[in-house]
PDB file of N, CA and C in Angstrom:
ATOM      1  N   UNK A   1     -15.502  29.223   1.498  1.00  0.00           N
ATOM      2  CA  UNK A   1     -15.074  29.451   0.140  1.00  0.00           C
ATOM      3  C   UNK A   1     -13.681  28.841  -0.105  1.00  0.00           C
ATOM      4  N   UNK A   2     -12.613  29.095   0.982  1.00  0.00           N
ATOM      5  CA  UNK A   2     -11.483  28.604   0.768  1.00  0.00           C
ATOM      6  C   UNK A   2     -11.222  26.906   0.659  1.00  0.00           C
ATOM      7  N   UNK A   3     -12.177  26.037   1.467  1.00  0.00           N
ATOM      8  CA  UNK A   3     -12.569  24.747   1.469  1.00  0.00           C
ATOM      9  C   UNK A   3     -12.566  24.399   0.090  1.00  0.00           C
ATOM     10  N   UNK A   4     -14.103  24.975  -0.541  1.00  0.00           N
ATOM     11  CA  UNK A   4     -14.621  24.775  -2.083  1.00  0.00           C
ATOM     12  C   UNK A   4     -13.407  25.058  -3.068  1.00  0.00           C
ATOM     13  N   UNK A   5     -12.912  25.947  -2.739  1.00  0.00           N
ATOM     14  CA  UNK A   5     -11.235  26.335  -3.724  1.00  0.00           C
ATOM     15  C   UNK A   5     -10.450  25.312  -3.597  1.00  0.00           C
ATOM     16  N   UNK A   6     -10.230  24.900  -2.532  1.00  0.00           N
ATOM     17  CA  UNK A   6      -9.309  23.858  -2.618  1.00  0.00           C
ATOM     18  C   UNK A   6     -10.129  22.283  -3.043  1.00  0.00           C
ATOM     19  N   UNK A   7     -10.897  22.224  -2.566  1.00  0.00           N
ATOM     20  CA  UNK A   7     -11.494  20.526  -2.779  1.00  0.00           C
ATOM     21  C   UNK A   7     -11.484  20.757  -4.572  1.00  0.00           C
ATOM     22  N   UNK A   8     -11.933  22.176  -5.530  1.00  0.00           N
ATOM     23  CA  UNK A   8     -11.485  22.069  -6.647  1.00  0.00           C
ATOM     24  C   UNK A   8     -10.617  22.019  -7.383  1.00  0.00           C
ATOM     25  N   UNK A   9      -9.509  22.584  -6.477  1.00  0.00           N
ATOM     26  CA  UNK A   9      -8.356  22.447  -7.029  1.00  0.00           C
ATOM     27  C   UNK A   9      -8.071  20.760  -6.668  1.00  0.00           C
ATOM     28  N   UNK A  10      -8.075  20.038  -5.859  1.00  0.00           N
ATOM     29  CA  UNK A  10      -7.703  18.656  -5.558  1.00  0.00           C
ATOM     30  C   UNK A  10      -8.627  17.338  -6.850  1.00  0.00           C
ATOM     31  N   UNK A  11      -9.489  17.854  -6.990  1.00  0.00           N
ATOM     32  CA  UNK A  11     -10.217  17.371  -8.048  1.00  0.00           C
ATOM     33  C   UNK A  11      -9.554  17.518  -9.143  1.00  0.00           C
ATOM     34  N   UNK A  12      -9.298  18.705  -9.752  1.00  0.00           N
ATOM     35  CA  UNK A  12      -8.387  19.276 -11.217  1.00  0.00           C
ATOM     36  C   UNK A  12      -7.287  18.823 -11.264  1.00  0.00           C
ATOM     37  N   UNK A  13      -6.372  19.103 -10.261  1.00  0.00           N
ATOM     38  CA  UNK A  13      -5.033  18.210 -10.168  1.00  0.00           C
ATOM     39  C   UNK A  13      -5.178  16.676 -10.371  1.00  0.00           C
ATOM     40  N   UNK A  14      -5.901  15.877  -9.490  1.00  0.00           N
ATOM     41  CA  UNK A  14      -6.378  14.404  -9.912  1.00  0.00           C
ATOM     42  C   UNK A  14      -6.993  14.215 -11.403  1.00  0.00           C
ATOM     43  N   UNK A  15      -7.462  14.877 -11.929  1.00  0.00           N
ATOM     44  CA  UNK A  15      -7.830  14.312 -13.264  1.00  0.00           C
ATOM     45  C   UNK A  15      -7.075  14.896 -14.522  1.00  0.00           C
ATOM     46  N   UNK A  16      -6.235  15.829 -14.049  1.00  0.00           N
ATOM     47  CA  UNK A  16      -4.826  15.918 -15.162  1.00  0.00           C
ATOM     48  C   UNK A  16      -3.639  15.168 -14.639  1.00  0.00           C
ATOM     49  N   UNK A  17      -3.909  14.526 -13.257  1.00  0.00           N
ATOM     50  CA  UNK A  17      -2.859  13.626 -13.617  1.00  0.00           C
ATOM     51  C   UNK A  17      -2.845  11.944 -13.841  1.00  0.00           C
ATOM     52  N   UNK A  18      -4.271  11.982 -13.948  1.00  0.00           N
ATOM     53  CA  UNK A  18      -5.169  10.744 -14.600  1.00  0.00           C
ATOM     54  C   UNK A  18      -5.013  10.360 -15.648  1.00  0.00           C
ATOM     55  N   UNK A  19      -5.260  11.578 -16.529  1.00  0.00           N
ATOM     56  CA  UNK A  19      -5.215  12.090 -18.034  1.00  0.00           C
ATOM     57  C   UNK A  19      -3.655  11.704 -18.527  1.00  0.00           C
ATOM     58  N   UNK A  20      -2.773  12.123 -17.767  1.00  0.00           N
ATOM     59  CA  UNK A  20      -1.148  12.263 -17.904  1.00  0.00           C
ATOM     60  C   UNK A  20      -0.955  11.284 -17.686  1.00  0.00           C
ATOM     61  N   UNK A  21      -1.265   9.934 -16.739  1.00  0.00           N
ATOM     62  CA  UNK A  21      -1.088   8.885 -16.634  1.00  0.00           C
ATOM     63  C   UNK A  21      -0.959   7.899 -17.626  1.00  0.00           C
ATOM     64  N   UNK A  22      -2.377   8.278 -18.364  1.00  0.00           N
ATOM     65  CA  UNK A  22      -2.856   6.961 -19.179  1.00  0.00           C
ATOM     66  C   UNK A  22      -1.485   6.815 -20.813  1.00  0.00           C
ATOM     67  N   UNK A  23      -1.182   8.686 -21.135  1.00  0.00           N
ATOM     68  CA  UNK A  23      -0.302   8.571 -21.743  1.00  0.00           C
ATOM     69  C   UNK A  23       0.702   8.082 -21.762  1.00  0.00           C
ATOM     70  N   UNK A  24       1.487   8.019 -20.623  1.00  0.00           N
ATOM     71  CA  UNK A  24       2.936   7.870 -20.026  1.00  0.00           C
ATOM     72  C   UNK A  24       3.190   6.570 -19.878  1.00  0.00           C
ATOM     73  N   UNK A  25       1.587   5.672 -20.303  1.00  0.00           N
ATOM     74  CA  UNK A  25       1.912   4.008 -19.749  1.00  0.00           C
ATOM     75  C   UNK A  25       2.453   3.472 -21.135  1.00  0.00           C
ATOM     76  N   UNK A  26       3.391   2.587 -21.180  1.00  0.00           N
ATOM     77  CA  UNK A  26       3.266   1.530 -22.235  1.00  0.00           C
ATOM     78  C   UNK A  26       2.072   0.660 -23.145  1.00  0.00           C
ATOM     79  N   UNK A  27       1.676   1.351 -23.869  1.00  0.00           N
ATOM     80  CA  UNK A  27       0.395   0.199 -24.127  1.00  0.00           C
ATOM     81  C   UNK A  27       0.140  -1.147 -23.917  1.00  0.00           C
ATOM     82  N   UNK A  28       1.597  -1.711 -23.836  1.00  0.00           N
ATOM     83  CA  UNK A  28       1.424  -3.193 -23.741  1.00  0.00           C
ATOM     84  C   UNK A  28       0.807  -3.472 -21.609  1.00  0.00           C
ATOM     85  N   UNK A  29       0.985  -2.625 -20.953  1.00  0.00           N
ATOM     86  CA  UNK A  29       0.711  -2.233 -19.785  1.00  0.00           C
ATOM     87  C   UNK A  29      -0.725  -1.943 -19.270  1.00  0.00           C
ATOM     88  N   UNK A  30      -1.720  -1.368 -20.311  1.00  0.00           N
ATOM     89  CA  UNK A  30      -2.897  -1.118 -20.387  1.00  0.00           C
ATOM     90  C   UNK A  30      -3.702  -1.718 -19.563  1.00  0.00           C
ATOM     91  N   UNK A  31      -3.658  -3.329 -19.062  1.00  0.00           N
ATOM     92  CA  UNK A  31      -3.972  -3.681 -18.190  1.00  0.00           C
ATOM     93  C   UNK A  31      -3.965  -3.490 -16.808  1.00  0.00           C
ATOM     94  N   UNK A  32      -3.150  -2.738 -16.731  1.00  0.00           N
ATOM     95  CA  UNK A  32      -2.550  -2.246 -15.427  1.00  0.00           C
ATOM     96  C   UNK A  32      -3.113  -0.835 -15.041  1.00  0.00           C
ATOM     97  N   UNK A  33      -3.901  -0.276 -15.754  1.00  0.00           N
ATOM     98  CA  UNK A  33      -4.772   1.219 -15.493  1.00  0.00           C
ATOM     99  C   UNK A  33      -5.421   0.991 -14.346  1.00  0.00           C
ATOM    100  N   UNK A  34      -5.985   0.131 -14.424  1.00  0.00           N
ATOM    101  CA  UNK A  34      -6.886  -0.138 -12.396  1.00  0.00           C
ATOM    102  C   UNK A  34      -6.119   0.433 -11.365  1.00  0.00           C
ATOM    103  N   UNK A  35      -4.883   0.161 -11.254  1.00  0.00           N
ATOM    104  CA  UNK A  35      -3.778   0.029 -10.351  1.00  0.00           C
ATOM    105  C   UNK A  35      -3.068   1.819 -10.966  1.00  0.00           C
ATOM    106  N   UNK A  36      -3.185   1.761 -11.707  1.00  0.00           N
ATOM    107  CA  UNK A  36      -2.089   3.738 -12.130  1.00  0.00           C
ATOM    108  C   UNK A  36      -2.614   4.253 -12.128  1.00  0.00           C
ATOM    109  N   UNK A  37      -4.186   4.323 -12.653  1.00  0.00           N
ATOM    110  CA  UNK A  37      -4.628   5.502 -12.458  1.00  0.00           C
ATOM    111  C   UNK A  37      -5.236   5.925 -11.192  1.00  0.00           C
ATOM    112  N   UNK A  38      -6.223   5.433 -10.219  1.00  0.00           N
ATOM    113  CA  UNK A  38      -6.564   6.070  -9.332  1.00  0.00           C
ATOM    114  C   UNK A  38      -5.202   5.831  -8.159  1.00  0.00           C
ATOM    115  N   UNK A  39      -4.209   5.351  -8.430  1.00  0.00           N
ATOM    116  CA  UNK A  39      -3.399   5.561  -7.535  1.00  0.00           C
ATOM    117  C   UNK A  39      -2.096   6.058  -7.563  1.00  0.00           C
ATOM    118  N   UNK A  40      -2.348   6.767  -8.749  1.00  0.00           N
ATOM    119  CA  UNK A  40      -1.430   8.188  -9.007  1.00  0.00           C
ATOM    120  C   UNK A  40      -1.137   9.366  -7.791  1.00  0.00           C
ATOM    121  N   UNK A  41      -1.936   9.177  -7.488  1.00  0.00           N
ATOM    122  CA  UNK A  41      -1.952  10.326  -6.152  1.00  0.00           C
ATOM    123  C   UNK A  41      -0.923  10.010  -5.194  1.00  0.00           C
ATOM    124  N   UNK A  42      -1.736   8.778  -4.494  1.00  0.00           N
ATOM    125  CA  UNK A  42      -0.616   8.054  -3.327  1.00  0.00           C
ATOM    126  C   UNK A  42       0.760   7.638  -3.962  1.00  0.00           C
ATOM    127  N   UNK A  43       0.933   6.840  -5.138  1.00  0.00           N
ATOM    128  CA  UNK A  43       2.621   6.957  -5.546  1.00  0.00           C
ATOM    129  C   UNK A  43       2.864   8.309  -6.123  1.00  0.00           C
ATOM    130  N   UNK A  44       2.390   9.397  -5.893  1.00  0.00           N
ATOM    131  CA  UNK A  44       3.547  10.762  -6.385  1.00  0.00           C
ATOM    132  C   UNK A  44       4.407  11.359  -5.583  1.00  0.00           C
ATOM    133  N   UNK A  45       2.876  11.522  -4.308  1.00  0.00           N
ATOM    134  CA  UNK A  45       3.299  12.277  -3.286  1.00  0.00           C
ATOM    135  C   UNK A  45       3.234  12.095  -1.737  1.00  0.00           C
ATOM    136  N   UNK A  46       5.077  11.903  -1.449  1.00  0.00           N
ATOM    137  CA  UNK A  46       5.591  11.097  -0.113  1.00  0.00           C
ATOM    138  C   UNK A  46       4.523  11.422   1.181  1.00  0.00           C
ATOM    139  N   UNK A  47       3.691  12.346   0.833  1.00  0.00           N
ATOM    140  CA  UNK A  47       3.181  12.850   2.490  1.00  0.00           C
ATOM    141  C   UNK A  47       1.586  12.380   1.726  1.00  0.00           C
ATOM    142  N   UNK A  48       1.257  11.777   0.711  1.00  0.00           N
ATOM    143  CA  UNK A  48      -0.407  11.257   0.902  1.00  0.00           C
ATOM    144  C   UNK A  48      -0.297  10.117   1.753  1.00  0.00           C
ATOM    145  N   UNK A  49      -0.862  10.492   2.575  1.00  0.00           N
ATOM    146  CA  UNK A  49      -1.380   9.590   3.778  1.00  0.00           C
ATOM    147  C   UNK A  49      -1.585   7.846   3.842  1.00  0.00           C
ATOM    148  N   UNK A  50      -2.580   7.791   2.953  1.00  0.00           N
ATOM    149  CA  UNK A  50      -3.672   6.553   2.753  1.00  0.00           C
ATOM    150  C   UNK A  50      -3.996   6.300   1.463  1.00  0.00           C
ATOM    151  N   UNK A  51      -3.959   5.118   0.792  1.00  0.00           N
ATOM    152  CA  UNK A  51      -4.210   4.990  -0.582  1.00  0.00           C
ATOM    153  C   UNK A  51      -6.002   5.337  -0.815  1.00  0.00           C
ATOM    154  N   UNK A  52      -6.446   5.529  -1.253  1.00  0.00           N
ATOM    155  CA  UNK A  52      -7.849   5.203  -1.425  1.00  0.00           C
ATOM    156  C   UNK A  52      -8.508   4.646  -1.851  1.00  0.00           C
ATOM    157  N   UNK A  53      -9.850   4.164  -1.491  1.00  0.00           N
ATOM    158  CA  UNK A  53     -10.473   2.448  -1.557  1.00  0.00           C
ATOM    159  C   UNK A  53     -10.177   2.300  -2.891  1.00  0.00           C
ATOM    160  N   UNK A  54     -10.603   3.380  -4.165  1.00  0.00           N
ATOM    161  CA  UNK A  54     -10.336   2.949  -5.018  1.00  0.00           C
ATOM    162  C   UNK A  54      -9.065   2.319  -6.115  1.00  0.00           C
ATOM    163  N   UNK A  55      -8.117   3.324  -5.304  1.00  0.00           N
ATOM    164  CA  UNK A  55      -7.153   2.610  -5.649  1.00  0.00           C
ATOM    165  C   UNK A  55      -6.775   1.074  -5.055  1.00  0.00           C
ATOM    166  N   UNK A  56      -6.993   1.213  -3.666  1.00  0.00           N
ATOM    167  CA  UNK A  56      -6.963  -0.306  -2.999  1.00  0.00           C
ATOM    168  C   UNK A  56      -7.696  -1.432  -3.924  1.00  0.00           C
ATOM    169  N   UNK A  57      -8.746  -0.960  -4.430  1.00  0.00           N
ATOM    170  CA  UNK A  57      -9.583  -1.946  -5.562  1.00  0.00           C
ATOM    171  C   UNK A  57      -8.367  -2.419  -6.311  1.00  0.00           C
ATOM    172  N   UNK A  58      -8.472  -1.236  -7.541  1.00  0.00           N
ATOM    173  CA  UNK A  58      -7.847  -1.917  -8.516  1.00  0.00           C
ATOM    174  C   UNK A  58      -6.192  -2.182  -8.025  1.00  0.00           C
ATOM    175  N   UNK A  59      -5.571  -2.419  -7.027  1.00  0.00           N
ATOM    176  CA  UNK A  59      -4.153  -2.769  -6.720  1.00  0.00           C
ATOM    177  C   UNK A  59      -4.638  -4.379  -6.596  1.00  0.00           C
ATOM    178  N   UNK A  60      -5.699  -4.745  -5.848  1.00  0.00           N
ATOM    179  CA  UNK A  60      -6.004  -6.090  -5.468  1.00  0.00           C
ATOM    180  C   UNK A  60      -6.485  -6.357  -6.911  1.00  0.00           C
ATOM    181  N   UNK A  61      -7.112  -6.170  -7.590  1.00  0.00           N
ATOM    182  CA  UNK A  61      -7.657  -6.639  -9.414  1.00  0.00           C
ATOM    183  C   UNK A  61      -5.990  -6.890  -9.953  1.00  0.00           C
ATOM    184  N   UNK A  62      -4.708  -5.922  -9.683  1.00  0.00           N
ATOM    185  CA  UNK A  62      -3.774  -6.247 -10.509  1.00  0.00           C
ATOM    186  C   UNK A  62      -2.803  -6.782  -9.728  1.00  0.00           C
ATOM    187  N   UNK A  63      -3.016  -6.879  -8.491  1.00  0.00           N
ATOM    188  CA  UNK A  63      -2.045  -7.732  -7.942  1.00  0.00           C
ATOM    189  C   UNK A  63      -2.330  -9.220  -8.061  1.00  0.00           C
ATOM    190  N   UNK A  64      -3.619  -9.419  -8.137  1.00  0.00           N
ATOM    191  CA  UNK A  64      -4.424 -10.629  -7.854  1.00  0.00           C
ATOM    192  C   UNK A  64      -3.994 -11.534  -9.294  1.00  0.00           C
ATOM    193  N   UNK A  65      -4.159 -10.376 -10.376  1.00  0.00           N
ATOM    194  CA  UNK A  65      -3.296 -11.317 -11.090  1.00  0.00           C
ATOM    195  C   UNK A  65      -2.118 -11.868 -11.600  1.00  0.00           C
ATOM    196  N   UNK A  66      -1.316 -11.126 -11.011  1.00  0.00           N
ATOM    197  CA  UNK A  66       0.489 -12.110 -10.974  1.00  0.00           C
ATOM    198  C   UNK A  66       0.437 -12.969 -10.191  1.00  0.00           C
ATOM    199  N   UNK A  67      -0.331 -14.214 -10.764  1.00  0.00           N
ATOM    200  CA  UNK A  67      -0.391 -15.575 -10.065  1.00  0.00           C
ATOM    201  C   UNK A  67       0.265 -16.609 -10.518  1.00  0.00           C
ATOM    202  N   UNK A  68       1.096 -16.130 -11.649  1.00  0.00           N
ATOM    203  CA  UNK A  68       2.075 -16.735 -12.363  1.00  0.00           C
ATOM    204  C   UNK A  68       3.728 -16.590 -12.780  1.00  0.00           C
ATOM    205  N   UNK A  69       4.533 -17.173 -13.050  1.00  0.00           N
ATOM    206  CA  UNK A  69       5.951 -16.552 -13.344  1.00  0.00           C
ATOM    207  C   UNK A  69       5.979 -15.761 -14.698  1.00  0.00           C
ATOM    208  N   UNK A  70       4.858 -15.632 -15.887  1.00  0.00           N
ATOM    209  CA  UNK A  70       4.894 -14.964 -16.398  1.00  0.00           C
ATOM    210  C   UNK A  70       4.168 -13.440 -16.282  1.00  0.00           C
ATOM    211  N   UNK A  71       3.315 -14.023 -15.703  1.00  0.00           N
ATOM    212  CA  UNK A  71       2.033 -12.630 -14.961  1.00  0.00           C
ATOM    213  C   UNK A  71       3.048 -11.753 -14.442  1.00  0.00           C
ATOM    214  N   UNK A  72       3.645 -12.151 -13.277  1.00  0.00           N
ATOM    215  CA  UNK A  72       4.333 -11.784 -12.362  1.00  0.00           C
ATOM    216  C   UNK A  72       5.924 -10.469 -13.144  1.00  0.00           C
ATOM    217  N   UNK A  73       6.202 -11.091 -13.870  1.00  0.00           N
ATOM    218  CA  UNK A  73       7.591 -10.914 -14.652  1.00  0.00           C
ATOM    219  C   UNK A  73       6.686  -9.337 -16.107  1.00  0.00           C
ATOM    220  N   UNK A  74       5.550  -9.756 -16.753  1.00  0.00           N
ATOM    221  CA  UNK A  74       4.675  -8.629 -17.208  1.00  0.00           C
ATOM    222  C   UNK A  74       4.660  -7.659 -16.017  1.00  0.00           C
ATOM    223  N   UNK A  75       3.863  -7.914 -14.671  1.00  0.00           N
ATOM    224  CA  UNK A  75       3.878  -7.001 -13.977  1.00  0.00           C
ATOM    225  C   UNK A  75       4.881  -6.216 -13.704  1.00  0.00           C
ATOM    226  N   UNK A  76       6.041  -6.627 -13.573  1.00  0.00           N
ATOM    227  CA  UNK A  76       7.136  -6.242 -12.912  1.00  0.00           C
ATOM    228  C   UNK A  76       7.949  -4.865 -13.997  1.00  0.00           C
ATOM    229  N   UNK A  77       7.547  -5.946 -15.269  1.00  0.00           N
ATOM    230  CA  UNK A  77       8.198  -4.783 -16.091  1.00  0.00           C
ATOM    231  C   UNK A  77       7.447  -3.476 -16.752  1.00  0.00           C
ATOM    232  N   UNK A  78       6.193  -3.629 -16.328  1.00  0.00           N
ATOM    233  CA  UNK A  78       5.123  -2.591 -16.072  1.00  0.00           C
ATOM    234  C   UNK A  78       5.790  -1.666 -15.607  1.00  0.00           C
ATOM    235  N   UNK A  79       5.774  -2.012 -14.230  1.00  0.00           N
ATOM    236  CA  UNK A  79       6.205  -0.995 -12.825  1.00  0.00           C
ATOM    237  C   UNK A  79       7.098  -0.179 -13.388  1.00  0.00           C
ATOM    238  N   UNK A  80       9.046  -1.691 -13.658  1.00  0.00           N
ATOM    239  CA  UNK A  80       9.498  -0.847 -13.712  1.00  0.00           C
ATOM    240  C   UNK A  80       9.339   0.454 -14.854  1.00  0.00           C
ATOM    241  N   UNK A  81       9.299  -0.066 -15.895  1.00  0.00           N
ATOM    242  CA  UNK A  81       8.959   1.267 -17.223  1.00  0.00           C
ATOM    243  C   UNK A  81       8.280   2.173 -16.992  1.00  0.00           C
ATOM    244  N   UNK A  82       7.249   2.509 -16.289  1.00  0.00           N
ATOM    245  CA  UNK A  82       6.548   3.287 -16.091  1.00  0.00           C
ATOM    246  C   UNK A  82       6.350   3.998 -14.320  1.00  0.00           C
ATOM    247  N   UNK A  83       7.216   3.661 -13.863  1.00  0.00           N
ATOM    248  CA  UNK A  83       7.516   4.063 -12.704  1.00  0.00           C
ATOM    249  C   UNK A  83       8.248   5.771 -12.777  1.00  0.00           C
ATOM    250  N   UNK A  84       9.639   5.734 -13.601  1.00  0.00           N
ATOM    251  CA  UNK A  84      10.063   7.064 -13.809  1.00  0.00           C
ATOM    252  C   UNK A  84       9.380   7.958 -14.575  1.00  0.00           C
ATOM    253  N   UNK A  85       8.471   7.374 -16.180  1.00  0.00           N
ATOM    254  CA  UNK A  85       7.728   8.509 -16.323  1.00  0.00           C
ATOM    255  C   UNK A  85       6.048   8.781 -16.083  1.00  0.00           C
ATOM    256  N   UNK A  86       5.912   8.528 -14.449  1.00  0.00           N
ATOM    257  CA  UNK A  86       4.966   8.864 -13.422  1.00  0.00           C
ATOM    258  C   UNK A  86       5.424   9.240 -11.877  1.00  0.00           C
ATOM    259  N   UNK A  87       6.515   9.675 -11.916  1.00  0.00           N
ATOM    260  CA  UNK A  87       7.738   9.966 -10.957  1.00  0.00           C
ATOM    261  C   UNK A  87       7.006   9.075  -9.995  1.00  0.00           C
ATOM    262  N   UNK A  88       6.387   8.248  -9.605  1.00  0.00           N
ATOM    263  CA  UNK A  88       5.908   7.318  -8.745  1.00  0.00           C
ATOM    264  C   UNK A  88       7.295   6.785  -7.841  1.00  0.00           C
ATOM    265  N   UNK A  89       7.090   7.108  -6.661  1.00  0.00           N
ATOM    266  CA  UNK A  89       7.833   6.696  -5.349  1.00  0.00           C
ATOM    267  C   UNK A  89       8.117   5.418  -5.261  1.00  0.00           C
ATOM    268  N   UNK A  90       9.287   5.040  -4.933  1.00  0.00           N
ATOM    269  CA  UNK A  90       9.577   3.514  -4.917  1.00  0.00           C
ATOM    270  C   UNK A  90       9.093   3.110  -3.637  1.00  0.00           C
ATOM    271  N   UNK A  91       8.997   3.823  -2.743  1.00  0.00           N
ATOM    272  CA  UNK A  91       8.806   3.365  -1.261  1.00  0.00           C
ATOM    273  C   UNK A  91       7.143   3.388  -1.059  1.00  0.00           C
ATOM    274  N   UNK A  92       6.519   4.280  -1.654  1.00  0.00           N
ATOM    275  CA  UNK A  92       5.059   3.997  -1.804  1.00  0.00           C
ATOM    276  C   UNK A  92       4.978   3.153  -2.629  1.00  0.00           C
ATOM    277  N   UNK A  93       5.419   2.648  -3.579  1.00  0.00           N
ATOM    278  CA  UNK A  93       4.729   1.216  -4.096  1.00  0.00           C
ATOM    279  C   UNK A  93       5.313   0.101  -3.272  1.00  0.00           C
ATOM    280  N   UNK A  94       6.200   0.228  -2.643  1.00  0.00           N
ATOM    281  CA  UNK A  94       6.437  -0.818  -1.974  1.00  0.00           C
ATOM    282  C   UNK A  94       5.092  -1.190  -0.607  1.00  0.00           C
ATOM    283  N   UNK A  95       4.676   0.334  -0.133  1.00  0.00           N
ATOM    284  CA  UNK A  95       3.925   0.339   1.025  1.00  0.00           C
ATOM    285  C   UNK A  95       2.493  -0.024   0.762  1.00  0.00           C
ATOM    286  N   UNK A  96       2.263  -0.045  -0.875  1.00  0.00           N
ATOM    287  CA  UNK A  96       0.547   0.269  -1.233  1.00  0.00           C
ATOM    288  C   UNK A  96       0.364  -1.560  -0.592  1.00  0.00           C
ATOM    289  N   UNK A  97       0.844  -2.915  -0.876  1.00  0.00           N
ATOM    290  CA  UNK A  97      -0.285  -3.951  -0.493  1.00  0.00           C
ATOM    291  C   UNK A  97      -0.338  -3.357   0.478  1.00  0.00           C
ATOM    292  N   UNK A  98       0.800  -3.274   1.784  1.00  0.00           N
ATOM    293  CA  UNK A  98       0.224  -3.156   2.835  1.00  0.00           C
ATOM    294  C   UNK A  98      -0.883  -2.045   3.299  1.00  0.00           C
ATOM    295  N   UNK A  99      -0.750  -1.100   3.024  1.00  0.00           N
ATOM    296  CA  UNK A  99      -1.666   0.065   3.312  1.00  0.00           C
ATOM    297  C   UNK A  99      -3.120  -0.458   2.483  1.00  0.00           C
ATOM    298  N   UNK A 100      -3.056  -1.539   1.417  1.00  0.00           N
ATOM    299  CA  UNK A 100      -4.631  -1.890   1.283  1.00  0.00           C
ATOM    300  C   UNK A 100      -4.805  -3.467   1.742  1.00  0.00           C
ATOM    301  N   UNK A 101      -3.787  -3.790   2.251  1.00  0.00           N
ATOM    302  CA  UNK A 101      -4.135  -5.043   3.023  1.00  0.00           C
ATOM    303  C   UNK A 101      -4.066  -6.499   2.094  1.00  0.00           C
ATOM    304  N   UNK A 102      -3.165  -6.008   1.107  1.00  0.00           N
ATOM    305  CA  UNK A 102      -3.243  -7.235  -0.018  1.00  0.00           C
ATOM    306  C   UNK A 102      -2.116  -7.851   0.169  1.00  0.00           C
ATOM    307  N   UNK A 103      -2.347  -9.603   0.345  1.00  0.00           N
ATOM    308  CA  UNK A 103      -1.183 -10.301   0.387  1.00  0.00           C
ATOM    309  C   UNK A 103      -0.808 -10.313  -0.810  1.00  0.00           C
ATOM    310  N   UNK A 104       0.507 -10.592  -0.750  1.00  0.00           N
ATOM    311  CA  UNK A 104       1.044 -10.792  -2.667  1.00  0.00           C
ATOM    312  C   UNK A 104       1.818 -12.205  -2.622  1.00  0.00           C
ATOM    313  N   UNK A 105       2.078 -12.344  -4.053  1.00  0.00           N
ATOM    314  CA  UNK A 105       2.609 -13.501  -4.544  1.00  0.00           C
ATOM    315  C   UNK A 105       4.079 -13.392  -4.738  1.00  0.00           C
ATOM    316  N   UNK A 106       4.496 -12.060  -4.841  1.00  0.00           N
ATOM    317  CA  UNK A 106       5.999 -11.693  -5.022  1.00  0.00           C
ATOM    318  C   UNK A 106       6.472 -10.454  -4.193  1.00  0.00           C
ATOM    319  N   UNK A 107       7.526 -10.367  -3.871  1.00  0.00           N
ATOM    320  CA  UNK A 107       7.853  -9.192  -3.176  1.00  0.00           C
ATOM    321  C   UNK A 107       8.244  -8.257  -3.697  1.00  0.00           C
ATOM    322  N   UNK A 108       7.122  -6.991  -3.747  1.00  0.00           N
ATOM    323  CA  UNK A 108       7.106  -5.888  -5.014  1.00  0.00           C
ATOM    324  C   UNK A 108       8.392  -5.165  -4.660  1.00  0.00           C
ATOM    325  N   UNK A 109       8.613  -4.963  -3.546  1.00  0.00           N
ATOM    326  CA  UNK A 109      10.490  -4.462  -3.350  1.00  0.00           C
ATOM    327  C   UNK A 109      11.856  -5.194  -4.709  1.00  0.00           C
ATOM    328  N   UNK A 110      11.309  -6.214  -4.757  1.00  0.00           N
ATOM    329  CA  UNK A 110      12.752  -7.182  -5.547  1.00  0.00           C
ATOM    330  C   UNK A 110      12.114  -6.740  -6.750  1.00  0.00           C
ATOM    331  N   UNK A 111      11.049  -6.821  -6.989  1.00  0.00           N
ATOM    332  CA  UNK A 111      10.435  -6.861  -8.644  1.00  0.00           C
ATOM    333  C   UNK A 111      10.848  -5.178  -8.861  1.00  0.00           C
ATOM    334  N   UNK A 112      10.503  -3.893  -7.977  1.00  0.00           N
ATOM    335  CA  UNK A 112      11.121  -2.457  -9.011  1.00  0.00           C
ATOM    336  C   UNK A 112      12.262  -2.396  -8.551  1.00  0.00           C
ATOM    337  N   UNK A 113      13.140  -3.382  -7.981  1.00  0.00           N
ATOM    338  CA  UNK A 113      14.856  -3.144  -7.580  1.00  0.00           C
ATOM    339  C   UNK A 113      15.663  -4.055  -8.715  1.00  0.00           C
ATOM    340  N   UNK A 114      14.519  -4.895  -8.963  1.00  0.00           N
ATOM    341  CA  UNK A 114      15.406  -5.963 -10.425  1.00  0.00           C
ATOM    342  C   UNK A 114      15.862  -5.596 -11.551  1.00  0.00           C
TER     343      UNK A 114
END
């Protein structure tokens, strides 16, 4: 019973802060939901482990596309704007390619320190 309590509570928490996500983004950012929303979890909180596949998806869909100096410079100012109101960890976004194995085109450290 205590299992089922909690796996519901982990469910409820994930989809109000899904919900809370989508508000908090910039609209002009909207593109970038692949990447915030299912990986709200892993940038909130310092002790989630492992991103999950799905978030690994959509990080590679939005990393994949800053293949440009303007792509790149949109992305960046994504992050930063919407980084503080999704209290999202600077050190977990720095860690997510690696933890899903995505090479990048820019070094996401310089882009939320710029």
């Amino acid at each position: 019973m205590k299992v089922l309590t909690m796996v519901m509570f982990v469910m409820v928490y994930g989809l109000v802060i899904t919900r809370f996500s989508e508000g908090q983004m910039p609209t002009s950012c909207d593109e970038y939901n692949p990447l915030f929303s299912p990986c709200v979890p892993y940038l909130v909180n310092p002790d989630f482990g492992i991103p999950s596949p799905r978030c690994c998806a959509g990080a590679a869909q939005v990393f994949g596309k800053a293949n440009n100096p303007a792509a790149i410079q949109k992305l960046c100012t994504c992050l930063v704007a919407t980084m503080p109101n999704l209290s999202f960890k600077p050190e977990k976004l720095t860690q997510l390619p690696a933890a899903c194995k995505i090479k990048l085109s820019l070094p996401i450290d310089k882009c939320i320190k710029a």
